[in-house]
C-alpha atoms as a PDB file:
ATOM      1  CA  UNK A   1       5.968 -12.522  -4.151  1.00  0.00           C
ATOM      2  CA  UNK A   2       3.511 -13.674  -6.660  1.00  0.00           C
ATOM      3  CA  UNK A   3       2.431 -11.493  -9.372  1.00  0.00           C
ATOM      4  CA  UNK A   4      -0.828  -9.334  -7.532  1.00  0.00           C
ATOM      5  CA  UNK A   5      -2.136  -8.608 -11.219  1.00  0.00           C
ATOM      6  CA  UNK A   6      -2.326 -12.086 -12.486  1.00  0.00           C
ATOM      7  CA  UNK A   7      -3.299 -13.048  -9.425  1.00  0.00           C
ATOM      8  CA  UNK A   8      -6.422 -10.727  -9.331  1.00  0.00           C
ATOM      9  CA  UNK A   9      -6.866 -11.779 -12.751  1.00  0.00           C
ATOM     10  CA  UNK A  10      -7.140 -15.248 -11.702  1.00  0.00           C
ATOM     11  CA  UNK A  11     -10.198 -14.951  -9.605  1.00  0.00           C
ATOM     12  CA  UNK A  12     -13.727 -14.491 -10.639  1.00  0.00           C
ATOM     13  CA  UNK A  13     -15.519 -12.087 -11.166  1.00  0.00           C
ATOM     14  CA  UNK A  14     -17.517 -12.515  -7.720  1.00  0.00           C
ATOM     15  CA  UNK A  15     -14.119 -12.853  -5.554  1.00  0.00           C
ATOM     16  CA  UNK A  16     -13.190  -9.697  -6.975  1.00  0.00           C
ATOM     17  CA  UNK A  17     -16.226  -8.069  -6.367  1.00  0.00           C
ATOM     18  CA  UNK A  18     -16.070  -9.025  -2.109  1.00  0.00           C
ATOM     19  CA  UNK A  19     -12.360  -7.647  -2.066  1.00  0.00           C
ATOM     20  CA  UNK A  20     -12.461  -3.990  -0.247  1.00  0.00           C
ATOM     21  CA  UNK A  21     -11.480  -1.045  -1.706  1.00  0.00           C
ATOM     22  CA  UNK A  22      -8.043  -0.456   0.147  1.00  0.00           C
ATOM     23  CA  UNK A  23      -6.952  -4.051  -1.016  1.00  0.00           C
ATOM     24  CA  UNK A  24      -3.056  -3.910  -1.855  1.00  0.00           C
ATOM     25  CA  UNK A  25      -3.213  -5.306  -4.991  1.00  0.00           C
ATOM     26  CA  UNK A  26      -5.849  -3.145  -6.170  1.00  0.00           C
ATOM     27  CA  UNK A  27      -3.014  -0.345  -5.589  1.00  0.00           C
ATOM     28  CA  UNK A  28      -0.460  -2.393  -8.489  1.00  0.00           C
ATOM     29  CA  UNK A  29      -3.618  -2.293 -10.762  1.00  0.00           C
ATOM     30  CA  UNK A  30      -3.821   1.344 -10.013  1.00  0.00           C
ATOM     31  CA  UNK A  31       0.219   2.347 -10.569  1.00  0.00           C
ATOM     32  CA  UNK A  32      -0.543   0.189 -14.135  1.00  0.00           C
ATOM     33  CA  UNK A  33      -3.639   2.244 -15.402  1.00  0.00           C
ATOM     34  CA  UNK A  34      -1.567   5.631 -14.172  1.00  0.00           C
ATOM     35  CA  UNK A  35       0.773   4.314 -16.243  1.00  0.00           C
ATOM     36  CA  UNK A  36      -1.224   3.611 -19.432  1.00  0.00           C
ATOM     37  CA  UNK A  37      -2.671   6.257 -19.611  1.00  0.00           C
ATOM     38  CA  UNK A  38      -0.436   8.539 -18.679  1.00  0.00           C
ATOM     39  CA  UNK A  39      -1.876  10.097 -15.606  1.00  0.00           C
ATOM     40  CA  UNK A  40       0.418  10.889 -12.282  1.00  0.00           C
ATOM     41  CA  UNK A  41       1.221   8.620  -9.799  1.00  0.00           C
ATOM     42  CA  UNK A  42      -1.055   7.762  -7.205  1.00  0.00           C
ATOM     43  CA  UNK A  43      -4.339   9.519  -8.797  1.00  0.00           C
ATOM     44  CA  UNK A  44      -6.341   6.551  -9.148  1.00  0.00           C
ATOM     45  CA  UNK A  45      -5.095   5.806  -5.886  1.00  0.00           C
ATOM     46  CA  UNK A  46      -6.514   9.558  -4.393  1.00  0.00           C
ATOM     47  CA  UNK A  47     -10.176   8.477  -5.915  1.00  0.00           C
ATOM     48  CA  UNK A  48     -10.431   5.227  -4.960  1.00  0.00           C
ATOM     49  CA  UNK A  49      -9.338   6.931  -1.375  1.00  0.00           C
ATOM     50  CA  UNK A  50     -11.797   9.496  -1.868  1.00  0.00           C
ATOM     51  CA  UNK A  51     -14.763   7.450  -3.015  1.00  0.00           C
ATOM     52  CA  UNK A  52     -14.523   5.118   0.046  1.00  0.00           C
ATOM     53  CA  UNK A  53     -14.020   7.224   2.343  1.00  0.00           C
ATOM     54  CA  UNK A  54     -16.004  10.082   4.773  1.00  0.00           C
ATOM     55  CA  UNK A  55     -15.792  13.455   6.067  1.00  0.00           C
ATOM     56  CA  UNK A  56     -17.250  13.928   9.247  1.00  0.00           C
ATOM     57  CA  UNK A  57     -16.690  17.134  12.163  1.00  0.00           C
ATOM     58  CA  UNK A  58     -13.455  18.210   9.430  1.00  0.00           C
ATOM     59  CA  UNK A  59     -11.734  14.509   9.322  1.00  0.00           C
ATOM     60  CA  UNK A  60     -11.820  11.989   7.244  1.00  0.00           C
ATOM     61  CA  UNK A  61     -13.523   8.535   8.459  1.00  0.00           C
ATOM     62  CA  UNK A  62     -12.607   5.312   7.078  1.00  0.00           C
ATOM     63  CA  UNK A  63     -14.997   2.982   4.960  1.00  0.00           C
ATOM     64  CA  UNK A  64     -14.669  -0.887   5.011  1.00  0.00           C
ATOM     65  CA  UNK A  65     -16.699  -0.698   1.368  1.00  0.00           C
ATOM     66  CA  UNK A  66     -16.206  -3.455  -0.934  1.00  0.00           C
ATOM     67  CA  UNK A  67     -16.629  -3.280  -4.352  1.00  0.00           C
ATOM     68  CA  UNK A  68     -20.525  -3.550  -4.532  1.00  0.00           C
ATOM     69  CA  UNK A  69     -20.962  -0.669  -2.826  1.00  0.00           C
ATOM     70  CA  UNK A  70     -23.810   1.540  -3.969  1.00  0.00           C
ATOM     71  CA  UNK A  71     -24.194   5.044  -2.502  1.00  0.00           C
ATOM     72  CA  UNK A  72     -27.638   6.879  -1.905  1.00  0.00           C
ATOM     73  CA  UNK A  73     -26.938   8.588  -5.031  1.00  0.00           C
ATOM     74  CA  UNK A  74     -26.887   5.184  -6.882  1.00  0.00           C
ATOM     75  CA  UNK A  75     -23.247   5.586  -7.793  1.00  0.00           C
ATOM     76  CA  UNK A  76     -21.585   1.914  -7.499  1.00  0.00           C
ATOM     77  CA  UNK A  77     -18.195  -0.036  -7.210  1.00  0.00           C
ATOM     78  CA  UNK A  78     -15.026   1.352  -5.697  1.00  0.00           C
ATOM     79  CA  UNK A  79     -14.667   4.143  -8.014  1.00  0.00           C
ATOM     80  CA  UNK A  80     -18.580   5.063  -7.693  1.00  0.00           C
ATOM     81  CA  UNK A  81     -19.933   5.315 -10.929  1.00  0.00           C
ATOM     82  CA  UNK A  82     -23.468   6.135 -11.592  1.00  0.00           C
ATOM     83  CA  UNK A  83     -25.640   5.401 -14.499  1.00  0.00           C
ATOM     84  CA  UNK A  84     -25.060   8.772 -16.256  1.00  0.00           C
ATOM     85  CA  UNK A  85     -21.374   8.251 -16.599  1.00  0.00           C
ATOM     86  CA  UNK A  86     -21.212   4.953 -17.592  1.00  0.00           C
ATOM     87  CA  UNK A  87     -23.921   6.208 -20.148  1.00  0.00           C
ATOM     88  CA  UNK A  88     -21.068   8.262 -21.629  1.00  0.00           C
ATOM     89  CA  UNK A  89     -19.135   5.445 -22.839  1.00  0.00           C
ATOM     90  CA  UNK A  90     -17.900   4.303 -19.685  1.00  0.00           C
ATOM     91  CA  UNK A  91     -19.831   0.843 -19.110  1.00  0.00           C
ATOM     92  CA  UNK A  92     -17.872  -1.780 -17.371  1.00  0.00           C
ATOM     93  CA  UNK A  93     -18.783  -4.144 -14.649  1.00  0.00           C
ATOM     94  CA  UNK A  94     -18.683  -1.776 -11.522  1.00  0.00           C
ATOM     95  CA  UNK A  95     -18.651  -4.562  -9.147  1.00  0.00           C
ATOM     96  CA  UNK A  96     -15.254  -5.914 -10.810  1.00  0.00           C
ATOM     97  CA  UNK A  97     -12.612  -3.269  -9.601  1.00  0.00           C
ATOM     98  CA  UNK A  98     -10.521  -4.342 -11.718  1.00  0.00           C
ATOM     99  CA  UNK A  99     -13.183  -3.240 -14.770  1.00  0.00           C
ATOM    100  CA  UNK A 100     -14.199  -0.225 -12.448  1.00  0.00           C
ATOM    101  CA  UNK A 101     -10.656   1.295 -12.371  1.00  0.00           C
ATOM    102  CA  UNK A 102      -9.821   0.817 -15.972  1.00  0.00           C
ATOM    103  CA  UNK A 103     -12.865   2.936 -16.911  1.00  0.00           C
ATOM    104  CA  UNK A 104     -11.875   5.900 -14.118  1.00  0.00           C
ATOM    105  CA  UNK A 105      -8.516   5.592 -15.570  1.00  0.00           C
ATOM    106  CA  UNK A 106      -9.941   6.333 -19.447  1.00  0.00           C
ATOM    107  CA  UNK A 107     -12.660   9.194 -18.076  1.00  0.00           C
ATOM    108  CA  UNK A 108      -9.937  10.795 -15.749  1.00  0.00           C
ATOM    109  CA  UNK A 109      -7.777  11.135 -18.658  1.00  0.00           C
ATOM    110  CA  UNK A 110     -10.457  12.357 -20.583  1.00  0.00           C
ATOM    111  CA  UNK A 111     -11.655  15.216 -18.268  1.00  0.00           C
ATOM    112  CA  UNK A 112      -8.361  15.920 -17.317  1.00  0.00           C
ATOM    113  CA  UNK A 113      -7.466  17.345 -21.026  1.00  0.00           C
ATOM    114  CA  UNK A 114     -11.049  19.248 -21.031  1.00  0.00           C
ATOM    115  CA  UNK A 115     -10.235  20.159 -17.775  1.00  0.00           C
ATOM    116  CA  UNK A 116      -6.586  22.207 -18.982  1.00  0.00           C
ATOM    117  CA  UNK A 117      -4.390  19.616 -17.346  1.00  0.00           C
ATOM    118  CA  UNK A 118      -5.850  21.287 -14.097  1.00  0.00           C
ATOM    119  CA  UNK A 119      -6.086  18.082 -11.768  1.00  0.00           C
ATOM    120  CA  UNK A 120      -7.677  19.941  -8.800  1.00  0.00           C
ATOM    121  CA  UNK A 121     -10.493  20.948 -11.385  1.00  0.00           C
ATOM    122  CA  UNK A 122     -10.716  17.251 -12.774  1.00  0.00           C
ATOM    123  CA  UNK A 123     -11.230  15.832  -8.760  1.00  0.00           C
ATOM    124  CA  UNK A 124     -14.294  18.175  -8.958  1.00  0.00           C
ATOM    125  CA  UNK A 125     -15.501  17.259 -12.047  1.00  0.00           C
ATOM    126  CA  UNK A 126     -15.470  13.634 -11.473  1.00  0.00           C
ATOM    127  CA  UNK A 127     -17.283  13.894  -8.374  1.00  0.00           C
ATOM    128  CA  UNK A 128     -19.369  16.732  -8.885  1.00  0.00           C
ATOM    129  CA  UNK A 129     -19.820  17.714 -12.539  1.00  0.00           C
ATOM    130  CA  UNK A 130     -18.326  19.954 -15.020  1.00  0.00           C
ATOM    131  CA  UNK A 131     -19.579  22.622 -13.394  1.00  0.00           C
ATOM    132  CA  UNK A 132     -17.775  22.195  -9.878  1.00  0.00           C
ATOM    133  CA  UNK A 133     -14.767  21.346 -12.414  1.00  0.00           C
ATOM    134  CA  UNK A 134     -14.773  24.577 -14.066  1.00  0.00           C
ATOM    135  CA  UNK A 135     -15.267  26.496 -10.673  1.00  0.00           C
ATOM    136  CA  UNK A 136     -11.991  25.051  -9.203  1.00  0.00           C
ATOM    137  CA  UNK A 137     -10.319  25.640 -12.565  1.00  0.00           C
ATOM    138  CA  UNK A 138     -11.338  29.546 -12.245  1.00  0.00           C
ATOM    139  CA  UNK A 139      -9.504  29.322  -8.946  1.00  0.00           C
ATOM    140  CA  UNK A 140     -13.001  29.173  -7.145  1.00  0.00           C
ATOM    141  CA  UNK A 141     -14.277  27.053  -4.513  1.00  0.00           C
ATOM    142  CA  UNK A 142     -16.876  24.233  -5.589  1.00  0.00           C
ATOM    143  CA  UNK A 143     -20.623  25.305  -4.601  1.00  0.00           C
ATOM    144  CA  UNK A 144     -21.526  21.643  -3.376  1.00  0.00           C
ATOM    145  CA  UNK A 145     -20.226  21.012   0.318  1.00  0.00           C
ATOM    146  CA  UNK A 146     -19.534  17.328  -1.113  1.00  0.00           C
ATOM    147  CA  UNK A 147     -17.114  18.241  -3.277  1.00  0.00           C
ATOM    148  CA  UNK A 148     -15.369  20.410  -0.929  1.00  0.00           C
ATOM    149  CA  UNK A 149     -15.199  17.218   1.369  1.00  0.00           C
ATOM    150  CA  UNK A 150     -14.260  15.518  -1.591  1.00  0.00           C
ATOM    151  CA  UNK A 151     -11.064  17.506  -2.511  1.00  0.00           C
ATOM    152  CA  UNK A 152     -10.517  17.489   1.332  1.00  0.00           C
ATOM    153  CA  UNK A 153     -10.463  13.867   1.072  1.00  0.00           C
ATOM    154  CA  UNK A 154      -7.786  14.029  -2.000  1.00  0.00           C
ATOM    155  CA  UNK A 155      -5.464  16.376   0.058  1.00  0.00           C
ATOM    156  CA  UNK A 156      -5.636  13.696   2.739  1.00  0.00           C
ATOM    157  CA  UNK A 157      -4.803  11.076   0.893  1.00  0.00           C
ATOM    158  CA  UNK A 158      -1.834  12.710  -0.469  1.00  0.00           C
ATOM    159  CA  UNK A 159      -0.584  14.100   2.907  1.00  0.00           C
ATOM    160  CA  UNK A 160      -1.047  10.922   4.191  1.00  0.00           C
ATOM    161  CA  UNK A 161       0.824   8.987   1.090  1.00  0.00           C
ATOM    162  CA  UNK A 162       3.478  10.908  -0.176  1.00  0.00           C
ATOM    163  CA  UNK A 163       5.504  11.331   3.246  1.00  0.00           C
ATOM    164  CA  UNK A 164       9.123  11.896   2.499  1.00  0.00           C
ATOM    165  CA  UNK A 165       8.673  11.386  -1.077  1.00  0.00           C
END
């Protein structure tokens, strides 16, 4: 099997940016960045899940988003950034998920240390502030129903993903 990173490499910018978010070899890019920097396997993985995916009547619904998706909240790419966070030092190309993931990787490993090491509280941060952060990290529930669903979405993902592991 050819290499999936050089391969991804390889392309363009604009082939990248058509490739959907559940791509395989988006997942080796993933298990490299977790690597890097140091974060647990299969985190990157969990966002990219949980940015791409829904939560509709308690279940989780299944996105065909590729990686120019925008959301109504103007957040973009696979791992939905918005404006404000890439204004923190963060700006990348957020159609290129390559570029996209790299820059979750760095401000996941970033919030995670504000957040105590507490990666429940960093899922809520990322997608709704560092307020919802610091609720789950007081062993609270977060006060936006979207990042409820969102966390929801996480404990899918690994439910569905780390079966007999």
């Amino acid at each position: 099997m050819a290499d999936p990173i050089a391969e991804l490499k390889a392309m363009s910018v604009e082939e990248r940016s058509k490739l959907k978010w559940n791509d395989p070899r988006l997942d080796y890019v993933a298990t490299e960045l977790e690597k890097q920097f140091k974060i647990p396997e299969g985190v990157i993985r969990a966002i990219k899940f949980a940015e791409n995916t829904g939560f509709k009547n308690g279940k989780v619904s299944y996105s065909n988003n590729d990686s120019s998706a925008t959301s109504s909240a103007g957040a973009t790419g696979i791992m939905q950034f918005t404006k404000k966070t890439m204004g923190l030092g963060f700006e990348h190309n957020p159609a290129d998920p390559i570029e996209s993931m790299n820059a979750a990787a760095k401000l996941l490993s970033q919030e995670n240390k504000r957040m105590k090491g507490n990666w429940a509280a960093t899922f809520a941060q990322y997608n709704g502030g560092t307020s919802q952060g610091k609720l789950v990290m007081a062993g609270k529930l977060p006060k936006f129903k979207e990042t409820a669903d969102y966390l929801e979405k996480i404990k899918t993902y690994y439910k569905e993903n780390t079966k007999g592991r």
